[in-house]
C-alpha atoms as a PDB file:
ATOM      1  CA  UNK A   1       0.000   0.000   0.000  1.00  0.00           C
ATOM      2  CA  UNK A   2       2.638   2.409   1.227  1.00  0.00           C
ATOM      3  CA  UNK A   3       6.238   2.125   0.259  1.00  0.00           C
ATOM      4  CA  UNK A   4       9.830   2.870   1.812  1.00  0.00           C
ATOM      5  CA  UNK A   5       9.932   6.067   3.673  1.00  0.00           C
ATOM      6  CA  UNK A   6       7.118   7.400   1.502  1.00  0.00           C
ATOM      7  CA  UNK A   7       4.632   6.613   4.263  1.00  0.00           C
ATOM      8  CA  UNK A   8       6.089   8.495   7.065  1.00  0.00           C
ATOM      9  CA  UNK A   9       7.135  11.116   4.947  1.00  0.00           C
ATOM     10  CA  UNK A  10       3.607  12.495   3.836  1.00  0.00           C
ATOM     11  CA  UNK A  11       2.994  12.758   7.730  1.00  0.00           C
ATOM     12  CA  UNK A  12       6.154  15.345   8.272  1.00  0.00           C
ATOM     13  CA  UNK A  13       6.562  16.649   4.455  1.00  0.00           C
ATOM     14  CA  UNK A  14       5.788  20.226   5.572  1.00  0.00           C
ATOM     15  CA  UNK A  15       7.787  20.175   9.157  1.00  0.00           C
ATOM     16  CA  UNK A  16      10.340  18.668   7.252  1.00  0.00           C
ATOM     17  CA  UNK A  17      10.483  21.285   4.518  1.00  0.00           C
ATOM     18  CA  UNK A  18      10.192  23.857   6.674  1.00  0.00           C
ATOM     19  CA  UNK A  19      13.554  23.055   8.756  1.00  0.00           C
ATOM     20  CA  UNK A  20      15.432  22.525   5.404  1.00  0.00           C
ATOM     21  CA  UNK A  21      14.217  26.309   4.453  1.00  0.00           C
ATOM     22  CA  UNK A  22      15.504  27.309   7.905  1.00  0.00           C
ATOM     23  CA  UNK A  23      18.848  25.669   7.232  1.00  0.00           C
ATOM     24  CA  UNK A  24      19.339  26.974   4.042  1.00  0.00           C
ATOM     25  CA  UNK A  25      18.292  30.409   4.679  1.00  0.00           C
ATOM     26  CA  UNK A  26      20.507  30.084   8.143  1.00  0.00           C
ATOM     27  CA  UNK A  27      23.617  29.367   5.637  1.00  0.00           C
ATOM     28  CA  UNK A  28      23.254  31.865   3.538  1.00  0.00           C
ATOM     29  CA  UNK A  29      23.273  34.539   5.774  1.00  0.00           C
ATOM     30  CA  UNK A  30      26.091  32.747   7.688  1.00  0.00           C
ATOM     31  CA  UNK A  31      23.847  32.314  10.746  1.00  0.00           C
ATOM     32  CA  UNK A  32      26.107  29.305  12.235  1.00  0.00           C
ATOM     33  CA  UNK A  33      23.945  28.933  15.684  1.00  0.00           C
ATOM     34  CA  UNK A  34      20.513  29.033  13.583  1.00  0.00           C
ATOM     35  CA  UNK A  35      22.195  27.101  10.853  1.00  0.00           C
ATOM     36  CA  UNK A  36      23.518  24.357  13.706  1.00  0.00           C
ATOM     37  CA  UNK A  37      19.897  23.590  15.770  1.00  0.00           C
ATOM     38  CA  UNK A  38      17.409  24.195  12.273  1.00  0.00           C
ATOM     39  CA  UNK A  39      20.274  21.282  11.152  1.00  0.00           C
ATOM     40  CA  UNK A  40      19.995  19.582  13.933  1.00  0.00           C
ATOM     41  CA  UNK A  41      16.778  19.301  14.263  1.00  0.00           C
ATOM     42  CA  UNK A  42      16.115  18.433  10.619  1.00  0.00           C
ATOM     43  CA  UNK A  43      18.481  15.428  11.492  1.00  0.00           C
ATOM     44  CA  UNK A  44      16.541  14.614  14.270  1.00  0.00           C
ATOM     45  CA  UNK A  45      13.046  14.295  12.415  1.00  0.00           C
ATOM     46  CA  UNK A  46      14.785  12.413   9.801  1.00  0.00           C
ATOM     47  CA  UNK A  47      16.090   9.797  12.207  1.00  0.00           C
ATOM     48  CA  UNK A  48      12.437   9.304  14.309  1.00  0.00           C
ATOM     49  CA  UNK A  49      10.709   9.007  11.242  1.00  0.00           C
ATOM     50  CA  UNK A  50      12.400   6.919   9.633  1.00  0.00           C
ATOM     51  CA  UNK A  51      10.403   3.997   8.235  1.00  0.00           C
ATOM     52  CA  UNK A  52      13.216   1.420   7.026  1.00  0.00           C
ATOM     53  CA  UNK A  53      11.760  -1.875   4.516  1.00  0.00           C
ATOM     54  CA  UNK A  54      10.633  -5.056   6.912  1.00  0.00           C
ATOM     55  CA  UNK A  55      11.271  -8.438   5.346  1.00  0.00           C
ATOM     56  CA  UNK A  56       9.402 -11.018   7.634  1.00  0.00           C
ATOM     57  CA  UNK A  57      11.354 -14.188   8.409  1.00  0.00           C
ATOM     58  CA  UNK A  58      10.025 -17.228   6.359  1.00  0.00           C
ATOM     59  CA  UNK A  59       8.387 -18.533   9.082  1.00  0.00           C
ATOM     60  CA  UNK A  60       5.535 -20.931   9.368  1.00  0.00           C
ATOM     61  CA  UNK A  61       1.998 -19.938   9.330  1.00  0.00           C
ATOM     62  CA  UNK A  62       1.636 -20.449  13.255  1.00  0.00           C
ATOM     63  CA  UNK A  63       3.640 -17.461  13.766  1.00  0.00           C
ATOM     64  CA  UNK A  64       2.168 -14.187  14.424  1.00  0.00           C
ATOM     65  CA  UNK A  65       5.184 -11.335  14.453  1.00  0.00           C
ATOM     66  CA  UNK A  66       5.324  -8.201  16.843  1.00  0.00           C
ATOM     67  CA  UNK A  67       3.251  -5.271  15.178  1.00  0.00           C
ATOM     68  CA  UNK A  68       5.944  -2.733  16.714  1.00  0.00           C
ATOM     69  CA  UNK A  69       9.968  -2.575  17.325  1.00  0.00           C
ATOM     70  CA  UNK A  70      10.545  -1.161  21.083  1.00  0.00           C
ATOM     71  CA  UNK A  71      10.491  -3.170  24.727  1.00  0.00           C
ATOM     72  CA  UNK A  72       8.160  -5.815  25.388  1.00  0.00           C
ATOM     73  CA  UNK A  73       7.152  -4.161  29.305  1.00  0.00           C
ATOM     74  CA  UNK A  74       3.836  -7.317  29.865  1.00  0.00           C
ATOM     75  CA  UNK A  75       2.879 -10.312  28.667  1.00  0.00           C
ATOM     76  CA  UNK A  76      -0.469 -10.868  30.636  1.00  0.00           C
ATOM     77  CA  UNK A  77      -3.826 -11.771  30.550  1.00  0.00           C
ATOM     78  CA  UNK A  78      -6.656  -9.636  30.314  1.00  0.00           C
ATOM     79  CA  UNK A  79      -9.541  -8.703  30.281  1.00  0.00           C
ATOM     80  CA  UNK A  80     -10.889  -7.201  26.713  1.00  0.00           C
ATOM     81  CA  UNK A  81     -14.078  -5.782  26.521  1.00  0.00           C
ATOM     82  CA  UNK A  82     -14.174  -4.942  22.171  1.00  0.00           C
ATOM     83  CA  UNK A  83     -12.813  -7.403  20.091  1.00  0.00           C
ATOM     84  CA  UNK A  84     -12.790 -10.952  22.648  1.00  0.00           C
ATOM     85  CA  UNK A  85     -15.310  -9.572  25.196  1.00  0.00           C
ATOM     86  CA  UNK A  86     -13.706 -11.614  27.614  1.00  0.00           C
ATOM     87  CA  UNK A  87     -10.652 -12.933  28.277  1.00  0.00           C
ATOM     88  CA  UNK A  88      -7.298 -11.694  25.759  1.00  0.00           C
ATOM     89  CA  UNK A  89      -3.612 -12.284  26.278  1.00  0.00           C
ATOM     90  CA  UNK A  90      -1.813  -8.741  25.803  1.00  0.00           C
ATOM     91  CA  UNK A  91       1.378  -8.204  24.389  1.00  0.00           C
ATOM     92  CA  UNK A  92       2.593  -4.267  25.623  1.00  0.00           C
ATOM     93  CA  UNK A  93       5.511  -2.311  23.488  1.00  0.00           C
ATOM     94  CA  UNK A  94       6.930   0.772  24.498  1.00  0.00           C
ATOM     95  CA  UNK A  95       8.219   2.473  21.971  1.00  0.00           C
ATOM     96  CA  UNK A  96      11.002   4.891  23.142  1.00  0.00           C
ATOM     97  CA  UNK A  97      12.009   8.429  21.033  1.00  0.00           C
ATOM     98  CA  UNK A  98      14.723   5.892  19.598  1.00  0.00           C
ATOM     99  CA  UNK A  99      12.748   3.187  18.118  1.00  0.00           C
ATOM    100  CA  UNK A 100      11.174   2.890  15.048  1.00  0.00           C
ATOM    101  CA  UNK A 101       7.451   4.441  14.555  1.00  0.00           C
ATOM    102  CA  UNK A 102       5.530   2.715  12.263  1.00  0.00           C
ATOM    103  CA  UNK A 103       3.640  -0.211  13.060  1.00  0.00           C
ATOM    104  CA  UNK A 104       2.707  -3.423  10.937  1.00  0.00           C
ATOM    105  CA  UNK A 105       0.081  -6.080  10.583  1.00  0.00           C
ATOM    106  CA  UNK A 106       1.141  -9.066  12.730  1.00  0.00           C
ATOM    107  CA  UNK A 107      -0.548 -11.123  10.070  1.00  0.00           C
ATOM    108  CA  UNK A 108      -2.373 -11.555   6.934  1.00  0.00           C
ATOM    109  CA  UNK A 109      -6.030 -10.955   7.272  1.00  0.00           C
ATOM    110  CA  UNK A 110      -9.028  -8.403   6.644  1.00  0.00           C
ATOM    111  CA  UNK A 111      -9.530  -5.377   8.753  1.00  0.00           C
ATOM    112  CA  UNK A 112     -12.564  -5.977   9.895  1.00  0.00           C
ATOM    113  CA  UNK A 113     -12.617  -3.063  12.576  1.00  0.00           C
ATOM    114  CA  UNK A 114     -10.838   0.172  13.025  1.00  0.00           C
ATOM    115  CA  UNK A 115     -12.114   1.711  16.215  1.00  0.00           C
ATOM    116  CA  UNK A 116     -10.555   5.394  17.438  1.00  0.00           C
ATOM    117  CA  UNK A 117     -11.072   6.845  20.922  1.00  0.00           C
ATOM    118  CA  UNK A 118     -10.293   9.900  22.183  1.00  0.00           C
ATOM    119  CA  UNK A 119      -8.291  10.210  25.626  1.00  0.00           C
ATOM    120  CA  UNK A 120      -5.567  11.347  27.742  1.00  0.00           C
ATOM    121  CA  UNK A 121      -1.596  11.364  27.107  1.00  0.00           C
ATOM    122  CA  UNK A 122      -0.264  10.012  30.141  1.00  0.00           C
ATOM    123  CA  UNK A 123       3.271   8.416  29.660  1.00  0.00           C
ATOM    124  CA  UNK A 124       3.157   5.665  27.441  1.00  0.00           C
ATOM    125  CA  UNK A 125       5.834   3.165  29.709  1.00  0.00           C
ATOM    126  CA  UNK A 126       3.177   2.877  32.400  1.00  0.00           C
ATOM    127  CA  UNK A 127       1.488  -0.230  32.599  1.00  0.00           C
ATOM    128  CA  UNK A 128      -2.331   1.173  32.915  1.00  0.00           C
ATOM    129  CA  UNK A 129      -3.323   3.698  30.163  1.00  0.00           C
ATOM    130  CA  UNK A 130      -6.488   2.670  29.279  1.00  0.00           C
ATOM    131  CA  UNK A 131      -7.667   6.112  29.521  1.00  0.00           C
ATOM    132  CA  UNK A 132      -4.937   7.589  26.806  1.00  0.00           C
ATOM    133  CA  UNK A 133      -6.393   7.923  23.440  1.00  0.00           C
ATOM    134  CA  UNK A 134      -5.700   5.066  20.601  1.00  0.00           C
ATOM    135  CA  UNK A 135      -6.592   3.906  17.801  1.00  0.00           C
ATOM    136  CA  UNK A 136      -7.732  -0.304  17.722  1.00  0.00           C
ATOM    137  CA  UNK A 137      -7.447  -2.319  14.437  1.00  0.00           C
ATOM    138  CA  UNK A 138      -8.911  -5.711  14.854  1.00  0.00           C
ATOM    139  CA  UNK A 139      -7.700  -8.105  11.843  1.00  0.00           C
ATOM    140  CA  UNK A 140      -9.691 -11.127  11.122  1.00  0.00           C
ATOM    141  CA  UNK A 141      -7.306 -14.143  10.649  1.00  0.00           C
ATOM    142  CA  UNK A 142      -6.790 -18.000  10.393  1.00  0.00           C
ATOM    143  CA  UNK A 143      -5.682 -17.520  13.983  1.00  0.00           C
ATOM    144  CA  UNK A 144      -9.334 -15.583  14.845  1.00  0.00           C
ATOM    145  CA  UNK A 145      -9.625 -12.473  15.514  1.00  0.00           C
ATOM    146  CA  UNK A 146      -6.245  -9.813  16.517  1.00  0.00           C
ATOM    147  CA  UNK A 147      -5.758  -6.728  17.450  1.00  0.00           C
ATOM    148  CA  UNK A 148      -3.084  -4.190  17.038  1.00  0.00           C
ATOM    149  CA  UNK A 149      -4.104  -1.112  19.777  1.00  0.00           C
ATOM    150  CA  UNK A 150      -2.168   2.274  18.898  1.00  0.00           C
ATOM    151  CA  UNK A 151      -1.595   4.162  22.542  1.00  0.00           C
ATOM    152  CA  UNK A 152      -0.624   7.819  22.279  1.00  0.00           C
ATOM    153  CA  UNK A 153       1.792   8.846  24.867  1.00  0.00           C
ATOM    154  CA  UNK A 154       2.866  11.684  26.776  1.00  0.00           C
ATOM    155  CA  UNK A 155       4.800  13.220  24.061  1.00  0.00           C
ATOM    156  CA  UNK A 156       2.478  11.370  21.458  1.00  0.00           C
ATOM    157  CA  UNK A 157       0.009  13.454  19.946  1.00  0.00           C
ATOM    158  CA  UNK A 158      -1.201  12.217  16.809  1.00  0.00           C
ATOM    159  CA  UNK A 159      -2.034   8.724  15.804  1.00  0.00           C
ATOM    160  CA  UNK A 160      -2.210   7.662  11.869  1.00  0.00           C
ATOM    161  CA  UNK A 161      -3.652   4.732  10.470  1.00  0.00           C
ATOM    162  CA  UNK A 162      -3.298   3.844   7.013  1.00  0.00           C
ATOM    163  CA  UNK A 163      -5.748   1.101   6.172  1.00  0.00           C
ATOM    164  CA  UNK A 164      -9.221   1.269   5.635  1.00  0.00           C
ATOM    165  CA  UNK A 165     -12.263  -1.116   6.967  1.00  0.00           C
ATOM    166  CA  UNK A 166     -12.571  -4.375   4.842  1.00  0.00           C
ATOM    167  CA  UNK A 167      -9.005  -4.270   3.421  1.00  0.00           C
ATOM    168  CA  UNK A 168      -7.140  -7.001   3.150  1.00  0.00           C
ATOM    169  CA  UNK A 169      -3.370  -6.688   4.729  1.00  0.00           C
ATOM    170  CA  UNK A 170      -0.467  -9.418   4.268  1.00  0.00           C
ATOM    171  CA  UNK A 171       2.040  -9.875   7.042  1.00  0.00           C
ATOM    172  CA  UNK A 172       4.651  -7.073   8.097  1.00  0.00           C
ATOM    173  CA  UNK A 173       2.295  -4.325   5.720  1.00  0.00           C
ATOM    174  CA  UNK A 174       2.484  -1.119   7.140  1.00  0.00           C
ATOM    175  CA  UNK A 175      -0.534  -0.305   9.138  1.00  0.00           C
ATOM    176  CA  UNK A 176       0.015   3.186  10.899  1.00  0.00           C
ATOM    177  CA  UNK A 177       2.384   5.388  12.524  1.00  0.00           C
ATOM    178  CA  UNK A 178       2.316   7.105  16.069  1.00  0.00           C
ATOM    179  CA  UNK A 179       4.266  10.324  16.510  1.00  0.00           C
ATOM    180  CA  UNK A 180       6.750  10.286  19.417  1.00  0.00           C
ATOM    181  CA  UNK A 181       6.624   8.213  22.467  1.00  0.00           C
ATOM    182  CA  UNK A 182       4.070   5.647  22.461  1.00  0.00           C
ATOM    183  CA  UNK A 183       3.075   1.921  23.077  1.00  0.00           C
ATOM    184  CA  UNK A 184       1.479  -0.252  20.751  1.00  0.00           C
ATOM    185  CA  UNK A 185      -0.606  -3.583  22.405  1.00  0.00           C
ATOM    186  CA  UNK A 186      -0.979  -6.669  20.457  1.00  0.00           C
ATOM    187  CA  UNK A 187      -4.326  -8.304  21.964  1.00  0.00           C
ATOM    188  CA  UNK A 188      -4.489 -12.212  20.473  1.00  0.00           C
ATOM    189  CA  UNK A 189      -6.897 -15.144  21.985  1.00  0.00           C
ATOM    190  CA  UNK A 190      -5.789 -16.635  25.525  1.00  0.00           C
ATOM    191  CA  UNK A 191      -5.286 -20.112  23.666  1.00  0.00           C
ATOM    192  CA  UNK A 192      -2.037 -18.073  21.884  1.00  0.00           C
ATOM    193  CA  UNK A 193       0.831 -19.525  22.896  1.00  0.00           C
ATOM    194  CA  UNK A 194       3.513 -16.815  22.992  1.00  0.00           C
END
């Protein structure tokens, strides 16, 4: 659907331009401190946003891969009231300033929800933030139902999601992107070994 850095790009295009415009104009009139941080900060955006190609292992179909690069912080068994209704084993990622941004579909399947809600921004690293605003995709695979929940953190204030209802996604596809500090939650059945 989206390829290379293309997809993060069209979120930052205009941030992006306007640092390099800084920079240049900074150089020109041989403004070295204005030149140095409009620079710097240019390198910076580059380097969070950065959206490198993902070739999944060949693996077997029984594996479902982490939507997310960061820290796995719990492995535990819920309680999920929108896709399962019941009982859902969670997988949390924090994603730190330094990791990678954009998530992927753990799996082939159809979208066969994309839910947003609203919320807070509390830090993303702490264990409860089920009142922070996110953005749940629930994929309908071989495996049942999944779904990939996009947390907004404290510096996180804008979540993007790419697909659309009823699309079909293969494995490692690009789903969305979550600016700055965040946590992405992969909810699977309780029968999921992980």
């Amino acid at each position: 659907m989206f390829s290379g850095v293309f997809a993060a790009w069209r979120e930052v295009r205009s941030l992006f331009l306007a640092l390099a415009t800084a920079s240049l104009l900074a150089l020109l009139r041989r403004q070295s401190k204005l030149f140095l941080l409009a620079s710097s900060l240019l390198a910076w955006l580059c380097y969070f946003f950065r959206d490198p190609d993902r070739f999944p292992p060949a693996t077997g179909p029984e594996w479902i891969l982490a939507p997310a690069d960061g820290k796995v912080t719990a492995v535990e068994l819920i309680h999920e009231p929108q896709i399962f209704k019941g009982s859902a084993r969670r997988i949390s990622i924090f994603l730190s300033l330094f990791d990678v941004h954009v998530q992927r579909a753990p799996y082939q399947g159809d979208i066969s929800a994309i839910h947003y809600e609203a919320g807070g921004f509390a830090p993303a690293f702490l264990k409860d933030t089920h009142l922070n605003e996110y953005n749940l995709i629930t994929l309908s695979t071989p495996h049942g139902l999944i779904g990939v929940k996009q947390i907004a953190g404290i510096l996180a204030r804008r979540i993007v999601c790419w697909p659309s209802p009823d699309q079909f996604v293969i494995r490692g596809e690009r789903l969305g992107l979550i600016k700055f500090g965040s946590r992405v939650d992969l909810l699977l059945p309780p029968s999921v070994e992980v």
